[in-house]
Protein backbone atom coordinates (compact mmCIF):
# COMPACT_ATOMS: atom_id res chain seq x y z
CA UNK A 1 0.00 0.00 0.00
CA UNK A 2 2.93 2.29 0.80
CA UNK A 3 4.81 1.80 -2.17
CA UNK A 4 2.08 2.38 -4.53
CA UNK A 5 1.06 5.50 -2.36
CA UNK A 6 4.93 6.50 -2.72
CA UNK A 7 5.12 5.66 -7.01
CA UNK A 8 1.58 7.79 -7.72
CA UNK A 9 3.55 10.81 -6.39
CA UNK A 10 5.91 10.57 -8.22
CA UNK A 11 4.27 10.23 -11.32
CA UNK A 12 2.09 13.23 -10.21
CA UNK A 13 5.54 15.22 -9.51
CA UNK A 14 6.57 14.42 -12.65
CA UNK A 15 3.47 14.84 -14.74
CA UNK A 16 3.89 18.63 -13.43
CA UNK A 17 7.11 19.44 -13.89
CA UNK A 18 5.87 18.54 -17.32
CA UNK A 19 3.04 20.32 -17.82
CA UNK A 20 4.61 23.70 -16.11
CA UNK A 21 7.47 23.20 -19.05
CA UNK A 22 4.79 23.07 -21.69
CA UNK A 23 3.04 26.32 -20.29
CA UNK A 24 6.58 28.13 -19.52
CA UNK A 25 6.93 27.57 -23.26
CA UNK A 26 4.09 28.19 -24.93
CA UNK A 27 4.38 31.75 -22.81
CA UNK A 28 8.10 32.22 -24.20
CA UNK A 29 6.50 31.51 -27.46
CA UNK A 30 3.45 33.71 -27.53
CA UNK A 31 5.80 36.63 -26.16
CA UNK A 32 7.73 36.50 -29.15
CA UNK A 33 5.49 36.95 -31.50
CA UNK A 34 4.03 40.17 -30.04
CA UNK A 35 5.73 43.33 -30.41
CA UNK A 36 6.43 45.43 -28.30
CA UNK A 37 4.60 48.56 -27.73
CA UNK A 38 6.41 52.11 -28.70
CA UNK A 39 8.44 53.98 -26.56
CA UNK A 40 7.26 57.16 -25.64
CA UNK A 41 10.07 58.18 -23.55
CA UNK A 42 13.18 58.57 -25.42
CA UNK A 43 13.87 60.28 -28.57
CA UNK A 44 14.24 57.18 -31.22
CA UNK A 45 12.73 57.46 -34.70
CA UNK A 46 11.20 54.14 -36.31
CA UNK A 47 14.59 53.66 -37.51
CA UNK A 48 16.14 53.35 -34.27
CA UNK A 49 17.98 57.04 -34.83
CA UNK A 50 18.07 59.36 -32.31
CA UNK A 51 17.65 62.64 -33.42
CA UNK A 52 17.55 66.19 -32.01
CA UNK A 53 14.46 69.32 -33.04
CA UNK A 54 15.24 70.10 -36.56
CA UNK A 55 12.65 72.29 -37.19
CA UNK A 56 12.67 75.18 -38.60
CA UNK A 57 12.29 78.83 -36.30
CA UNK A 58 8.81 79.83 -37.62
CA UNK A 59 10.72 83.71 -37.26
CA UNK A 60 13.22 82.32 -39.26
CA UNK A 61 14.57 85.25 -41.76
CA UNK A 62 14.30 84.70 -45.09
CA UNK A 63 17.59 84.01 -47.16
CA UNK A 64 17.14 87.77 -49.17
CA UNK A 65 20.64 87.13 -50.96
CA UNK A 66 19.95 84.20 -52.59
CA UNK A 67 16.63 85.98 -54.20
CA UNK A 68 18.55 89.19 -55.08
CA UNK A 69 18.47 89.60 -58.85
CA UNK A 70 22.06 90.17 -60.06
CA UNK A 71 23.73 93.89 -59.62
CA UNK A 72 20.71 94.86 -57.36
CA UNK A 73 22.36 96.63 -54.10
CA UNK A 74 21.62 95.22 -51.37
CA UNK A 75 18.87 97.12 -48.79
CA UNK A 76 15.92 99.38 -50.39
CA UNK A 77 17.38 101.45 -51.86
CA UNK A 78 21.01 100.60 -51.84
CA UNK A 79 23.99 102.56 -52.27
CA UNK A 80 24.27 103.99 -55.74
CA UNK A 81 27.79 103.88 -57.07
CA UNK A 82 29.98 107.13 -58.21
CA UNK A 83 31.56 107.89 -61.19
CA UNK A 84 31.81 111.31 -63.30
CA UNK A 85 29.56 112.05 -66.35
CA UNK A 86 29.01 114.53 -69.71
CA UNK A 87 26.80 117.53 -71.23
CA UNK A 88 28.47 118.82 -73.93
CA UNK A 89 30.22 118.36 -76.63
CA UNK A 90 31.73 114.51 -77.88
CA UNK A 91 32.78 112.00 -75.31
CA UNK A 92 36.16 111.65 -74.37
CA UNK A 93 38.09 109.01 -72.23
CA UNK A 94 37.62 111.42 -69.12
CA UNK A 95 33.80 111.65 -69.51
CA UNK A 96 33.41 107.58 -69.75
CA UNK A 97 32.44 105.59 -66.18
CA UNK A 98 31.31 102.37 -65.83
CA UNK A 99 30.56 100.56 -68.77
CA UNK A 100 30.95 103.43 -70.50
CA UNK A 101 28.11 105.02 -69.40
CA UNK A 102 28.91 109.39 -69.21
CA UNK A 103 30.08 110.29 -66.43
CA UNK A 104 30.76 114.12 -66.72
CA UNK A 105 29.55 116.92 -69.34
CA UNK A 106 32.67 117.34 -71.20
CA UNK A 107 32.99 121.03 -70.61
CA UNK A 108 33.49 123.09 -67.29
CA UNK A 109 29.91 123.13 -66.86
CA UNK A 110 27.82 121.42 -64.29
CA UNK A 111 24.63 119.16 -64.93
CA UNK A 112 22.00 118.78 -62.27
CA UNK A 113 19.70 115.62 -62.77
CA UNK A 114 16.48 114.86 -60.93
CA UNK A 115 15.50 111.57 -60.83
CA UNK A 116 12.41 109.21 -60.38
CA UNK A 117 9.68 111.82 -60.90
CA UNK A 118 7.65 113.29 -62.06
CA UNK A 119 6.05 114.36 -58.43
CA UNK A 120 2.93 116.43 -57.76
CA UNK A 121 4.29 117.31 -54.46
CA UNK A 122 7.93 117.93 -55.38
CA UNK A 123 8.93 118.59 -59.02
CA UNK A 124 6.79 122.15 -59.50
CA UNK A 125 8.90 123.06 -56.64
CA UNK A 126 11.72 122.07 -58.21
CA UNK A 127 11.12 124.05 -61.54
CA UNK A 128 9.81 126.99 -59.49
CA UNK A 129 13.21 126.65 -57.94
CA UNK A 130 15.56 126.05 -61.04
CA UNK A 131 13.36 128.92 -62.88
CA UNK A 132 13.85 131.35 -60.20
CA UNK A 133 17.78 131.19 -61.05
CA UNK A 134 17.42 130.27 -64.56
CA UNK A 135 19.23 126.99 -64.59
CA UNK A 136 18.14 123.98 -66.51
CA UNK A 137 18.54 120.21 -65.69
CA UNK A 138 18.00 116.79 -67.05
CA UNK A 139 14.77 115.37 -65.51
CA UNK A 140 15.36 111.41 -65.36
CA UNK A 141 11.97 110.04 -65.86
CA UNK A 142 10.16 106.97 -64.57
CA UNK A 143 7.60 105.73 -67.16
CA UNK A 144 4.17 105.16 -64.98
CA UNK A 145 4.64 108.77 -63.39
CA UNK A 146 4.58 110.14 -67.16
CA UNK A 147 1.30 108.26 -67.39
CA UNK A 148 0.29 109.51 -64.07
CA UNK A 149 1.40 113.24 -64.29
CA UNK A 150 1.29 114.24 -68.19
CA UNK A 151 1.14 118.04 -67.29
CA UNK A 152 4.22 117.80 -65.28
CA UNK A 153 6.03 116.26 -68.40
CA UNK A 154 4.75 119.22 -70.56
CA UNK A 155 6.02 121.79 -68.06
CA UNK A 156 9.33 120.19 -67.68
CA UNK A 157 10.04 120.24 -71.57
CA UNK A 158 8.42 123.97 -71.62
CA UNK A 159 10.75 125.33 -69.46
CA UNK A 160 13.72 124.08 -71.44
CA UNK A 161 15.25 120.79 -69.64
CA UNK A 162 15.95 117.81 -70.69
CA UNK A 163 14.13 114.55 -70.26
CA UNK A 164 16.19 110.86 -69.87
CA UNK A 165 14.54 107.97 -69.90
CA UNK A 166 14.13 106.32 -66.55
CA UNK A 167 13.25 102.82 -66.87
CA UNK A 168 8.80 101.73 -65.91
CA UNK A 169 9.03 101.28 -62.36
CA UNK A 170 12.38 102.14 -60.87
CA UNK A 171 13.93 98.09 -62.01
CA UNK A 172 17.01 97.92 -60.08
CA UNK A 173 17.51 94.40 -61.54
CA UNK A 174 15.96 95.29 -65.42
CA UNK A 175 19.93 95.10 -66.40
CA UNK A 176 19.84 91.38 -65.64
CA UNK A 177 16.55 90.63 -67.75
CA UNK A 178 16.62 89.69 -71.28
CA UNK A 179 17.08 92.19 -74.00
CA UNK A 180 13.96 92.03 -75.03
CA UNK A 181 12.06 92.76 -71.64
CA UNK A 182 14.51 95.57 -71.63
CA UNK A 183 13.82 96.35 -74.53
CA UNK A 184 10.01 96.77 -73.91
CA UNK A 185 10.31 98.28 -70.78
CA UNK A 186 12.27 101.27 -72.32
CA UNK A 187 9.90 101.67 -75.12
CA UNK A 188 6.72 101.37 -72.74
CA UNK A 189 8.36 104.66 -71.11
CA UNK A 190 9.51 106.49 -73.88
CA UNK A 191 5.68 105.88 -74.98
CA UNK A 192 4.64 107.64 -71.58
CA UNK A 193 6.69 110.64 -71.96
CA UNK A 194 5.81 110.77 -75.87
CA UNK A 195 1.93 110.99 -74.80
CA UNK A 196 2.77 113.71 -73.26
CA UNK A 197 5.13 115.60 -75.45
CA UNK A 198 4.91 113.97 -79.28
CA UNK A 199 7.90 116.04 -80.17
CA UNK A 200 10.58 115.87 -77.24
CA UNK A 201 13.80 114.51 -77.55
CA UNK A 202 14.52 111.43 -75.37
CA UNK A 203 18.29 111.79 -75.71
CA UNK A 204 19.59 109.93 -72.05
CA UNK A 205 18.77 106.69 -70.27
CA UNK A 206 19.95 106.18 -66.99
CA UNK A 207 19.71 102.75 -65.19
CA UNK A 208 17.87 102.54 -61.74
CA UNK A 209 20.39 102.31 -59.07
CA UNK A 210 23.15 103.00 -61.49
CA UNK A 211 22.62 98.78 -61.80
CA UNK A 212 24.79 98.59 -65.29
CA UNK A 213 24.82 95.84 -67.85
CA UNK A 214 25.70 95.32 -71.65
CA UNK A 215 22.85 94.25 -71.99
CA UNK A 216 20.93 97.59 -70.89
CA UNK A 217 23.40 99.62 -72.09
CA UNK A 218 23.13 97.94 -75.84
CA UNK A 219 19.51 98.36 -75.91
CA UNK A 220 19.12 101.54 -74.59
CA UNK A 221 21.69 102.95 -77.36
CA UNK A 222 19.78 100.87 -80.10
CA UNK A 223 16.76 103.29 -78.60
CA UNK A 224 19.46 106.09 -80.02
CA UNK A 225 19.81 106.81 -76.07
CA UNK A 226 23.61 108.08 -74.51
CA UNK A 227 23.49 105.77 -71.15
CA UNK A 228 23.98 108.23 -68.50
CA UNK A 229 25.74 107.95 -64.93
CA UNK A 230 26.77 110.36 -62.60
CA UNK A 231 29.73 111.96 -61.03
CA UNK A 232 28.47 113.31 -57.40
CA UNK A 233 25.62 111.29 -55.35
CA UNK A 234 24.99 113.42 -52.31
CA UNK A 235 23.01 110.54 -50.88
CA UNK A 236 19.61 112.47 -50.93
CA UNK A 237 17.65 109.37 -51.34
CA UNK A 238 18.45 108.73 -48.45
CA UNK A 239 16.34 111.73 -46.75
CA UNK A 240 19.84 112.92 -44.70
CA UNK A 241 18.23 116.42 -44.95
CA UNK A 242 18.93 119.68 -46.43
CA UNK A 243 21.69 120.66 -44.51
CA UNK A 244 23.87 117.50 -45.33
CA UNK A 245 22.77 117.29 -48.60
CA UNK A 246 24.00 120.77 -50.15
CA UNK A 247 26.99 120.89 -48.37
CA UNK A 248 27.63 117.44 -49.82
CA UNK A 249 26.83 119.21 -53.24
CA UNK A 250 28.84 122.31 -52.88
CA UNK A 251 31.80 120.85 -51.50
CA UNK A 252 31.46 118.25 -53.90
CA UNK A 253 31.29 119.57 -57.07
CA UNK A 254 33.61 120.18 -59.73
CA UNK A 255 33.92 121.79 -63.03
CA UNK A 256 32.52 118.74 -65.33
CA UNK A 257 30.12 117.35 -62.57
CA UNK A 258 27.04 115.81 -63.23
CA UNK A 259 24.84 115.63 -60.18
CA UNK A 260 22.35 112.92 -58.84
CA UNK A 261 19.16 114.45 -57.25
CA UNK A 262 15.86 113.21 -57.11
CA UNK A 263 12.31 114.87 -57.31
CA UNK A 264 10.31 111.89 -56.52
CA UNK A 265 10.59 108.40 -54.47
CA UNK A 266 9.69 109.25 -51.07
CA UNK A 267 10.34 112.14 -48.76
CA UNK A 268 12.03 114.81 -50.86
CA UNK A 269 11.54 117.73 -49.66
CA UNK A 270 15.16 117.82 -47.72
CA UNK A 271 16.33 117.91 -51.57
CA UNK A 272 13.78 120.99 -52.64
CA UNK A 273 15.12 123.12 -49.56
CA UNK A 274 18.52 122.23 -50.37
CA UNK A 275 18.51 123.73 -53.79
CA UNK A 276 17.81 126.97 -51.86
CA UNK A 277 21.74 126.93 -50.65
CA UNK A 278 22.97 124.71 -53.52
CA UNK A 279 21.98 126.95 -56.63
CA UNK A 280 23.19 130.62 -55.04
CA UNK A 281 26.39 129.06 -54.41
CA UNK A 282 27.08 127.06 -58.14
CA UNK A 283 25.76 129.78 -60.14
CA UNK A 284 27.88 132.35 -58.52
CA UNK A 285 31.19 129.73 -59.89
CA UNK A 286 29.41 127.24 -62.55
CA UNK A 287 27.65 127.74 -65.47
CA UNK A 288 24.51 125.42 -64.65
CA UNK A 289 23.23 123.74 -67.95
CA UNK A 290 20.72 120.64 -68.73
CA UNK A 291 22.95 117.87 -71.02
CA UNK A 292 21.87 118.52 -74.25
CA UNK A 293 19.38 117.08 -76.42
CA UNK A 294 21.36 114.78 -78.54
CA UNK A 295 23.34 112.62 -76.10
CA UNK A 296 26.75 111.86 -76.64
């Protein structure tokens, strides 16, 4: 009776050893083939890289110079470069600048150019001005304020100055475009000023930002227009005030000088006032003149 008491527990002992191996298994087993859930702790990718924030700043600044058409300064506007320029007579190797674009009048005389206009607010009180001393300058012209401002056209060629062909808009960059969207830009504007005054010579083109390429400089001459630069750039885009801006002027100039002024594109009355101190002193040692009709 003992011994088969003694051999049924061990066959009972054994019978679960074997049945707890079976289940330990088929646990190892069913383990395996579930995955394991994501980790939501730690910085690991799907690929098992860890990685650190590479987003972008949402006040990230914008990469301007890689978007700046070629030979526009940098800023609005930038700095417009120097050089001297001509009025009368042929061009020589002293009145050539960059490109050879004029640079100086070719004489002793001195050329004052306004740029960017015309201007309701500013250019009749630049004429009223230049009138009151009987001096006349080369008005550079932008082609939508002919459209805008017809009347100021017609008074600028009544009172005897020069117009120059100032590109549509003010295109910094339209010396980097093909030649034939130069090409139709500068005939668009010398369309605006001709509505205005059928007759006038368009003699000059001068280049936004003084922003030269062969490529505007060969079409605006195939327009039978001199490209012209400038020798002294008292900065009066830049709204320094009157102050700074004709003692820049009449320190400045020389006999030859062609000077860059502007009637239009922004605040420019600093520029108006200024001719009140500028023209007393030139006129008294300068003969003041516009460039002439017929570029050269």
């Amino acid at each position: 009776m003992g011994g088969n008491q003694a051999g049924a527990g061990r066959a009972l002992g054994i019978i679960t050893l074997v049945v707890s191996a079976v289940l330990g298994s088929t646990y190892l087993l069913g383990r395996s083939l579930v995955p394991d859930a994501p980790r939501t702790d730690s910085g690991v990718t799907a690929t098992g890289a860890e990685y650190a924030d590479q987003s972008a700043p949402t006040d990230a600044e914008p990469d301007v110079g890689a978007t700046r058409a070629p030979g526009e300064p940098d800023g609005a506007p930038g700095p417009r470069p120097n050089g001297p320029e001509g009025t009368d007579g042929e061009a020589s190797e002293a009145n050539i600048g960059p490109l050879g674009t004029r640079v100086r009048t070719g004489g002793a005389g001195v050329a004052l150019t306004f740029d960017d206009g015309p201007n309701p607010d500013y250019t009749p009180q630049v004429l009223a001005i230049l009138r009151e001393y009987h001096v006349t300058a080369t008005f550079c012209v932008v082609g939508k304020n002919a459209q805008a401002y017809p009347w100021l056209v017609e008074q600028i060629v009544a009172e005897g100055h020069t117009l120059c062909n100032h590109s549509w808009d003010h295109d910094v960059a339209l010396g980097a475009r093909s030649p034939e969207w130069i090409r139709a830009d500068l005939l668009r504007t010398s369309e605006a000023i001709r509505a205005a005054v059928p007759d006038a010579p368009i003699a000059w083109y001068r280049q936004p930002g003084g922003a030269w390429t062969y490529s505007v400089i060969s079409v605006s001459r195939d327009l039978g227009m001199a490209p012209l630069h400038w020798t002294l750039d008292p900065s009066d885009w830049r709204a320094p005030g009157a102050t700074r801006i004709a003692t820049s002027v009449i320190n400045g100039v020389q006999p030859g000088s062609i000077v860059l002024l502007h009637d239009a594109g922004g605040d420019r009355q600093g520029t108006v006032n200024a001719l009140y101190r500028i023209l007393p002193e030139l006129t008294a040692r300068f003969d003041i003149q516009a460039l002439p009709i017929r570029g050269t």
